[in-house]
Protein backbone atom coordinates (compact mmCIF):
# COMPACT_ATOMS: atom_id res chain seq x y z
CA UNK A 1 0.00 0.00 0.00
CA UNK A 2 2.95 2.31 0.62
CA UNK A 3 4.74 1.60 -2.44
CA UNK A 4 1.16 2.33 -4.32
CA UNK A 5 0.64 5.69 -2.29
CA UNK A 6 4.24 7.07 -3.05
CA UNK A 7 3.73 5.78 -6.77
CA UNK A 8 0.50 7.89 -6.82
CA UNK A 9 2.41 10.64 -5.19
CA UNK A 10 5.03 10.86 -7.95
CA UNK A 11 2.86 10.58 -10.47
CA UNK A 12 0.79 13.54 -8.97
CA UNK A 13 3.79 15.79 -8.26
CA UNK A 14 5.13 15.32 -12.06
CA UNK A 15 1.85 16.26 -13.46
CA UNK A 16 1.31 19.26 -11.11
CA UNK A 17 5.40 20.34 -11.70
CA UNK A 18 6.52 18.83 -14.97
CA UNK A 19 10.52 18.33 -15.27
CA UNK A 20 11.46 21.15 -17.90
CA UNK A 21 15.22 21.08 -19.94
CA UNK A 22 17.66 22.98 -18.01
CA UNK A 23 18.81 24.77 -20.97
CA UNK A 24 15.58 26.25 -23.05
CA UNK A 25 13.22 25.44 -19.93
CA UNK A 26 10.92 23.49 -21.87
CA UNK A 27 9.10 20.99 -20.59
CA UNK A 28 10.63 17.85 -20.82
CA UNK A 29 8.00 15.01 -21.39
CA UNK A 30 8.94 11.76 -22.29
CA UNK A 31 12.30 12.22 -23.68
CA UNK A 32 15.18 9.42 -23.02
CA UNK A 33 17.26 12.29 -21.76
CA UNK A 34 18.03 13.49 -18.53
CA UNK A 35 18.41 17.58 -17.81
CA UNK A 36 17.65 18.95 -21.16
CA UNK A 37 15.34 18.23 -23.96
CA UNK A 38 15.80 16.19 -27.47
CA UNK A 39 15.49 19.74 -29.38
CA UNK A 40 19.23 20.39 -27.03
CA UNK A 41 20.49 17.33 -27.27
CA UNK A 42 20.69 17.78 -31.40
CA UNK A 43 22.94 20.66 -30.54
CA UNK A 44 25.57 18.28 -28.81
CA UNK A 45 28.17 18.03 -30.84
CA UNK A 46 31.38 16.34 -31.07
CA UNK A 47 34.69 17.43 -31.75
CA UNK A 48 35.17 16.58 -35.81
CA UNK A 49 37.53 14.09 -36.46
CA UNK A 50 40.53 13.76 -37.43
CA UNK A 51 42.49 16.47 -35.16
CA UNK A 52 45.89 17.79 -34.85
CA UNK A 53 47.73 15.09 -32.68
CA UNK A 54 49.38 18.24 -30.43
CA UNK A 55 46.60 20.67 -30.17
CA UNK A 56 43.16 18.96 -30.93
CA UNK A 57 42.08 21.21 -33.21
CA UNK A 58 40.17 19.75 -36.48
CA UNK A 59 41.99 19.42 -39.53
CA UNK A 60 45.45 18.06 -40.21
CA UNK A 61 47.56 15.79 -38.56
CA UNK A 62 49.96 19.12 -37.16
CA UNK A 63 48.47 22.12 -37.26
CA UNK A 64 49.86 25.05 -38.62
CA UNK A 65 49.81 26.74 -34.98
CA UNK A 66 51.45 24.00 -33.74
CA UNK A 67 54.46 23.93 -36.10
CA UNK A 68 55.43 27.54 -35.85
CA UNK A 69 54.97 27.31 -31.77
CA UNK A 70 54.37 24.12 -30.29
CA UNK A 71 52.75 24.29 -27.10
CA UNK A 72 54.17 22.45 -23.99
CA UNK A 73 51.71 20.30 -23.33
CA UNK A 74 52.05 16.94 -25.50
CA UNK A 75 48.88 16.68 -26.27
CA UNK A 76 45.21 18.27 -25.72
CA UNK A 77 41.74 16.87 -26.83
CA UNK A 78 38.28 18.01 -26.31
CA UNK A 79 34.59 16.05 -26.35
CA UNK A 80 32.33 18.37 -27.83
CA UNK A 81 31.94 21.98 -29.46
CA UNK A 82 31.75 25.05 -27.80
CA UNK A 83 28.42 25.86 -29.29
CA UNK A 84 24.39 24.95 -28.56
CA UNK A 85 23.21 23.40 -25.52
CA UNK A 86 26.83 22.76 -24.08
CA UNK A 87 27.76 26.44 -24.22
CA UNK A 88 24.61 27.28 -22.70
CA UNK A 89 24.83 24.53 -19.65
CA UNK A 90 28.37 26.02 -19.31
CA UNK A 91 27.02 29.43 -18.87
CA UNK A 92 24.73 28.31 -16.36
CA UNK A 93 27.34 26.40 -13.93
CA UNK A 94 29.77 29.00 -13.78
CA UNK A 95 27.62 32.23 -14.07
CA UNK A 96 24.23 31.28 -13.14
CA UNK A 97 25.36 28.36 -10.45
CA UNK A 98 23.12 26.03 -11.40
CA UNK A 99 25.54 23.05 -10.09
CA UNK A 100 23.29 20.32 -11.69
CA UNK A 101 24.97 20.99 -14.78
CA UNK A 102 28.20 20.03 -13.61
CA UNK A 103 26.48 16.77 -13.35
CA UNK A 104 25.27 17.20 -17.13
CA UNK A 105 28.43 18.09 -17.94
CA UNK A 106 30.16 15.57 -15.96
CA UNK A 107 28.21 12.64 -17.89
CA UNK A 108 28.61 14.12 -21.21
CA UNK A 109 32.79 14.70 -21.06
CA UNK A 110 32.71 10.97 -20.32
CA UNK A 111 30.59 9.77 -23.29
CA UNK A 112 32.35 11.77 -25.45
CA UNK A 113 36.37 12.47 -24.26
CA UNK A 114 38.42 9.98 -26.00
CA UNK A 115 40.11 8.70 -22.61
CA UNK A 116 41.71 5.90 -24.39
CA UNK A 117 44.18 8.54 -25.75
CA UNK A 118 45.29 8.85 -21.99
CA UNK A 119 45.98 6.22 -20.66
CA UNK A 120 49.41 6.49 -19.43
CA UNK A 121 48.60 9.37 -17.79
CA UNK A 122 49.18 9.06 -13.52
CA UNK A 123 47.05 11.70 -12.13
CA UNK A 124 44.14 14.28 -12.60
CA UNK A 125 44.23 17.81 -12.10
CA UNK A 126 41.90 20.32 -12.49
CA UNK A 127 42.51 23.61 -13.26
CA UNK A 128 42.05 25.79 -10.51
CA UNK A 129 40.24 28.93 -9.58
CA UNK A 130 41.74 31.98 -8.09
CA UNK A 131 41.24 32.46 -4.36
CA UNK A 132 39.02 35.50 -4.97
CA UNK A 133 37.20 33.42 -7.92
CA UNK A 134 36.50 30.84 -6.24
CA UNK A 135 35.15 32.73 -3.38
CA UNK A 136 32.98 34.31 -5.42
CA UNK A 137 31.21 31.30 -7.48
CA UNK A 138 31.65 29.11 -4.27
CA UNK A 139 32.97 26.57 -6.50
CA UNK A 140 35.29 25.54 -9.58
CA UNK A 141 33.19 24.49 -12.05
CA UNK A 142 35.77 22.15 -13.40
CA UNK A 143 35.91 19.99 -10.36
CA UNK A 144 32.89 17.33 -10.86
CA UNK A 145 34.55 17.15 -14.63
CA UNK A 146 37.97 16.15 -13.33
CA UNK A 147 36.05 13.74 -10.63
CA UNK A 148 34.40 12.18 -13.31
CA UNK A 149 37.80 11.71 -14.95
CA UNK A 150 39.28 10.77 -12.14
CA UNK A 151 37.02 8.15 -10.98
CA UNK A 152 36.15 6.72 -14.63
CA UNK A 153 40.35 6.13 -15.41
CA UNK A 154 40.96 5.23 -11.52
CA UNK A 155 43.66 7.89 -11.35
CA UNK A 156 44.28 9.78 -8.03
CA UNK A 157 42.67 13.26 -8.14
CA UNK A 158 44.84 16.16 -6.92
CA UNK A 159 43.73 19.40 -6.07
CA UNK A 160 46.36 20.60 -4.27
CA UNK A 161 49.24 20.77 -7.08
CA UNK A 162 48.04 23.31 -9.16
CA UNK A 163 47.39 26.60 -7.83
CA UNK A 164 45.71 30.24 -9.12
CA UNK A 165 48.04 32.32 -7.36
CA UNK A 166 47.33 35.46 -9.49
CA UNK A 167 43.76 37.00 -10.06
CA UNK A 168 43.14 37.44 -13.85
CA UNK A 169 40.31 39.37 -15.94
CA UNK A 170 37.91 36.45 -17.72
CA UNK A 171 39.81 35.12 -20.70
CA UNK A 172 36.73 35.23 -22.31
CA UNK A 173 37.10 39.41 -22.24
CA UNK A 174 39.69 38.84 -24.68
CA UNK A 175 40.00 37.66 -28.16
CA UNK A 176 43.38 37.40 -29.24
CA UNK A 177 45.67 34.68 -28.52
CA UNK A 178 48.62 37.63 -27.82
CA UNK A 179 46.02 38.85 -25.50
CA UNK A 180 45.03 36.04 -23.54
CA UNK A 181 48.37 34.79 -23.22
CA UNK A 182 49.73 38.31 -21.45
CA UNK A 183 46.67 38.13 -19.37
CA UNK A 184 47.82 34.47 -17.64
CA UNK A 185 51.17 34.63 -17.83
CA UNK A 186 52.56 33.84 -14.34
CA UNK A 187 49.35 33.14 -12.51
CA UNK A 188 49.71 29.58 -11.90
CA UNK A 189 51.81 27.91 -9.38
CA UNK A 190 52.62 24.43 -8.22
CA UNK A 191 51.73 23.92 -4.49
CA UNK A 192 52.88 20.10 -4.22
CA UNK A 193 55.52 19.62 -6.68
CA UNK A 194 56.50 16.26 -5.32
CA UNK A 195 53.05 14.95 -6.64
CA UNK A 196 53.50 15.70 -9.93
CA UNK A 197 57.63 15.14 -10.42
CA UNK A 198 58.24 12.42 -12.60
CA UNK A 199 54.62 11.79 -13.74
CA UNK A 200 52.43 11.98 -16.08
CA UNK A 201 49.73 14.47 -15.09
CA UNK A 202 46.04 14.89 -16.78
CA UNK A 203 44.94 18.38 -17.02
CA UNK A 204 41.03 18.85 -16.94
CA UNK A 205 39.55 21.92 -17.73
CA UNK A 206 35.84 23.33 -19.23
CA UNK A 207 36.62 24.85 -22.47
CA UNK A 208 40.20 25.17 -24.61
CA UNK A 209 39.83 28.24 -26.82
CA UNK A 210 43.30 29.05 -27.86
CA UNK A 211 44.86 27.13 -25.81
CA UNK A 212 46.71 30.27 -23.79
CA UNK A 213 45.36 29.41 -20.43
CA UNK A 214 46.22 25.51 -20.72
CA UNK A 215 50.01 26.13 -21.80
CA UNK A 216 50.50 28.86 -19.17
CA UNK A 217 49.91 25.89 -17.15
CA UNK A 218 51.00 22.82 -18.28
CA UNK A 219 54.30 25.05 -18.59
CA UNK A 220 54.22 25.75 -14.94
CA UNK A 221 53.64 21.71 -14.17
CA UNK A 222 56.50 21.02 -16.59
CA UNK A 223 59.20 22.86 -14.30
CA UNK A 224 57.74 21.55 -11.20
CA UNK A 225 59.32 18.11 -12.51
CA UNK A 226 56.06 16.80 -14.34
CA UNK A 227 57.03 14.05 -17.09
CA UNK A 228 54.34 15.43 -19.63
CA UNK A 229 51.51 17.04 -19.34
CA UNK A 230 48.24 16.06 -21.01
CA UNK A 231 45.05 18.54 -21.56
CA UNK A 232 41.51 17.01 -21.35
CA UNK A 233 38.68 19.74 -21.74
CA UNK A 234 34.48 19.12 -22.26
CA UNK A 235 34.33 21.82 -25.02
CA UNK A 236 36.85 23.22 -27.68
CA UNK A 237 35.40 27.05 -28.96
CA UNK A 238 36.31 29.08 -31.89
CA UNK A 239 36.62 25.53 -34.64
């Protein structure tokens, strides 16, 4: 009789407050999705294939980028496309704090990320917020995305090696690579270099644009004694 009554219960509840998509707010119905609704989930797309080996970004084998000024990170690849849905559920976990979406997001970087492509890596970090930042949001949005990487690969997850130490402007308030790498340079700093010396470290981070922000640290990882450094982000922007 319980079981019945709670059944009714549910049933009365999702009638009187339907579930709605978390990205256009309409109601959700009977889709097969979770969070947001089959019109979003045709904007989810992945990364084209093939990419640059170094970089990630569509197209050749080695980029042009990436043969005039290799980065220092040995590789980076990205899930999906900065664009639709997935650049709207972003928007709403780091500016809106709507932390379900780091759930949404969590699920779809491990559909989508080819992992297999790191799987000598030793460790997962996540690229960190600045003090003030992270004040701010109460959070790092990146962290259930490096969890998820973390728990998926069974690699140790280590928040304490990569710091923020300098507050920056949004990278997104500038447009040119130039730019963006002036406004990181020096900001990161490695608060456990004994975790990372010799390894092989797994950087996790939202969205790769130019790639300024993922070198500036990688870089820093690389002189703390890191082995290589790997980049893992959900989204890739401006392909």
């Amino acid at each position: 009789m319980k079981n019945r009554a709670l059944v009714w219960l549910e049933s009365l509840f999702a009638f009187l407050f339907p579930a709605r998509c978390r990205c256009c707010g309409e109601e959700l119905g009977w889709t097969r999705y979770r969070y947001i609704c089959e019109g979003c989930w045709s904007e989810v797309k992945p990364v084209p294939r093939p990419v640059c080996r170094i970089c990630g970004r569509p197209g050749a084998s080695i980029c042009r980028d990436c043969v005039l000024d290799r980065p220092p990170f040995d590789k980076a690849r990205s899930a999906l496309l900065y664009e639709g849905a997935v650049e709207t559920a972003i928007h709403l976990l780091k500016f809106e704090r709507k932390r379900v979406m780091g759930r949404f997001l969590a699920e779809l970087l491990i559909e989508w990320a080819p992992l297999e492509e790191f799987e000598d890596a030793e460790l997962v970090v996540p690229m960190p917020l600045s003090k003030k930042r992270l004040a701010e949001r109460g959070f790092n949005q990146v962290d259930p995305l490096a969890e998820a990487v973390s728990g998926e690969m069974g690699l140790p997850l280590r928040k304490d090696v990569l710091l923020k130490g300098r507050e920056t402007p949004p990278q997104s308030l500038f447009q040119g690579r130039e730019e963006r790498i002036s406004n990181v340079r020096g900001a990161f700093e490695v608060g456990n270099a004994e975790a990372v010396r010799g390894r092989i470290v797994l950087l996790v981070d939202d969205v790769f644009t130019t790639g300024a922000t993922a070198s500036e640290a990688a870089g820093e990882l690389l002189r703390a004694g890191a082995a290589k450094v790997y980049i893992l982000t959900l989204a890739r922007a401006g392909v």
